[in-house]
C-alpha atoms as a PDB file:
ATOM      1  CA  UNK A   1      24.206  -8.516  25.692  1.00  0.00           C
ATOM      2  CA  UNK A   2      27.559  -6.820  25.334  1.00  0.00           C
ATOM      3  CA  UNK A   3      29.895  -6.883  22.264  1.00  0.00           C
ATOM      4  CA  UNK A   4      32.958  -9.524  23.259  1.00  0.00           C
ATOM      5  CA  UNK A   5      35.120 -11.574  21.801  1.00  0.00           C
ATOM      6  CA  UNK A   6      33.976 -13.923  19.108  1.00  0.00           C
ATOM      7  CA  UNK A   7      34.813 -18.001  19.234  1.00  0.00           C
ATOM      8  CA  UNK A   8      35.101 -19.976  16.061  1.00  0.00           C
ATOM      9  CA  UNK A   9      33.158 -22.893  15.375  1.00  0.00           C
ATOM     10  CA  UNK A  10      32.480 -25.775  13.353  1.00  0.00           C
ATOM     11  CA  UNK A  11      29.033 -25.970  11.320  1.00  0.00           C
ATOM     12  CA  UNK A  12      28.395 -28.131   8.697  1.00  0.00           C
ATOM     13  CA  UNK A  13      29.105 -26.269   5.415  1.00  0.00           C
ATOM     14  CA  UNK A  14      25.135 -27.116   4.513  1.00  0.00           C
ATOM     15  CA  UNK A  15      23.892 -26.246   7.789  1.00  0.00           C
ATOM     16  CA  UNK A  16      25.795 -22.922   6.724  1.00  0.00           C
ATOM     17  CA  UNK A  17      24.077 -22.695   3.609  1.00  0.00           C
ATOM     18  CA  UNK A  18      20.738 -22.720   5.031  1.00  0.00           C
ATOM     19  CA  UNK A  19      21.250 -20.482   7.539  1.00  0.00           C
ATOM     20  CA  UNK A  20      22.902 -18.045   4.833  1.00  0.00           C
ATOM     21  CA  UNK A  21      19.832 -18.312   2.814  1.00  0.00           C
ATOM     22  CA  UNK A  22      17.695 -17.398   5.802  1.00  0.00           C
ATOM     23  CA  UNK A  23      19.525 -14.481   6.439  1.00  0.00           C
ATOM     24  CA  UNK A  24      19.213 -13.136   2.696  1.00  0.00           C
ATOM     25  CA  UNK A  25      15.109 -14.010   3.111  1.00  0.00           C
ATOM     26  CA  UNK A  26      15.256 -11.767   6.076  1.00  0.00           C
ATOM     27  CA  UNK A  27      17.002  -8.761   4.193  1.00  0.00           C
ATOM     28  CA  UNK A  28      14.696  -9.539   1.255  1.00  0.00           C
ATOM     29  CA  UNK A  29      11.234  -9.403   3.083  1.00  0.00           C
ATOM     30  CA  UNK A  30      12.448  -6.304   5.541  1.00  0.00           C
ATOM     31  CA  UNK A  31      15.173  -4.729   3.823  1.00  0.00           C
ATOM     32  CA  UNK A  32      16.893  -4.152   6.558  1.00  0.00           C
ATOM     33  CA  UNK A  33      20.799  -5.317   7.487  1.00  0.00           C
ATOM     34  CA  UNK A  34      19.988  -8.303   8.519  1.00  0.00           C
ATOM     35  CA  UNK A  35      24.042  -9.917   9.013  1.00  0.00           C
ATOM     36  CA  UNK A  36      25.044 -14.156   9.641  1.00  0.00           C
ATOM     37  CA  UNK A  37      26.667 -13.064  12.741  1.00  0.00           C
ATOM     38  CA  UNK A  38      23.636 -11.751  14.087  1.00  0.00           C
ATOM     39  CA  UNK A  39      21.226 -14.571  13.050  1.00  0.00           C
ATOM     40  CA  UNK A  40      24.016 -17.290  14.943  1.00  0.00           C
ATOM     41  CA  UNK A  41      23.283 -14.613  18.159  1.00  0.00           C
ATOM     42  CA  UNK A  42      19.730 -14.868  17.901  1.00  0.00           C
ATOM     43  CA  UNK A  43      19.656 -18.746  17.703  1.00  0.00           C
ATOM     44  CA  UNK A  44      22.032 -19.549  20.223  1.00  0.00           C
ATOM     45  CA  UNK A  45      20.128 -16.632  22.456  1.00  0.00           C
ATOM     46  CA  UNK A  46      16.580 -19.153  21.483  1.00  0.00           C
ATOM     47  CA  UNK A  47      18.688 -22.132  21.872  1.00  0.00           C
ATOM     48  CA  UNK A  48      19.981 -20.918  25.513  1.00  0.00           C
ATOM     49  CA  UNK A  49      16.404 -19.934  26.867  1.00  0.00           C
ATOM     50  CA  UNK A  50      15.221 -23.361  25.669  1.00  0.00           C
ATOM     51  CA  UNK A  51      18.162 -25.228  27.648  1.00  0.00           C
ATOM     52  CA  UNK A  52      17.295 -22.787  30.924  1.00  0.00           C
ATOM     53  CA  UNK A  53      13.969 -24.062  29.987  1.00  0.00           C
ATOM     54  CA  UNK A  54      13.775 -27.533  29.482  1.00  0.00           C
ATOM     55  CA  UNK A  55      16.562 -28.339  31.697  1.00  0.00           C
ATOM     56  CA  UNK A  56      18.059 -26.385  34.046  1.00  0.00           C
ATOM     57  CA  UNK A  57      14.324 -25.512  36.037  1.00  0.00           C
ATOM     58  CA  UNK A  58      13.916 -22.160  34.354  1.00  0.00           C
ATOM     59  CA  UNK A  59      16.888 -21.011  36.159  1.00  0.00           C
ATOM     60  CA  UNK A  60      19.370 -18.745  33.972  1.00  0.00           C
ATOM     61  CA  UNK A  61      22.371 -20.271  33.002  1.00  0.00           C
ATOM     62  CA  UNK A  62      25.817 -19.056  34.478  1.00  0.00           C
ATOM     63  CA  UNK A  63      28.883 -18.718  32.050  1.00  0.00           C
ATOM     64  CA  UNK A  64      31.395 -21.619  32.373  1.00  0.00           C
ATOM     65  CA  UNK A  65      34.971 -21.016  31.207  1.00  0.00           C
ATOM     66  CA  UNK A  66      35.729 -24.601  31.175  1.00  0.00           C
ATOM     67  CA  UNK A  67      36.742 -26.086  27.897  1.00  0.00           C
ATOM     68  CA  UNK A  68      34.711 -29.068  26.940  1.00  0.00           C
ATOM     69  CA  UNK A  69      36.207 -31.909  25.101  1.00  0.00           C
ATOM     70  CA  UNK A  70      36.784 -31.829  21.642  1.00  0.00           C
ATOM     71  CA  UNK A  71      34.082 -33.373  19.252  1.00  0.00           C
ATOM     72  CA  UNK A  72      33.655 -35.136  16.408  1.00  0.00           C
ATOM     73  CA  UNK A  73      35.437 -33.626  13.011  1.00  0.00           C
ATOM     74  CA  UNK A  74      32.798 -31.367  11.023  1.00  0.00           C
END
């Protein structure tokens, strides 16, 4: 996957904690750079397959540009 342009988001502050502390067990137990950026790219990446999956008949999904609504507030 190439390197684009990033997108903010909202994630609950201890849904951020969490996945901070996964990404310091990750460092600890490889010692390797192990970054938050790149553990958000890996789940989404799991989270995308599982969605192509379990939804869309195994088919890839194709990019959509469209904004969605907005949410609820974080």
């Amino acid at each position: 996957m190439s390197q684009k342009a990033t997108s903010p988001t909202n994630i609950d502050t201890d849904l951020l904690a969490l996945a901070r502390a996964a990404v310091r067990i990750v460092q600890r137990k490889t010692g390797r750079r192990y970054t938050l950026a790149q553990f958000f790219r890996e789940a989404t990446i799991a989270q995308l397959r599982q969605v192509s999956r379990d939804y869309n008949d195994g088919r890839p999904i194709t990019p959509d540009e469209t904004p969605l609504p907005p949410g609820r507030p974080a």
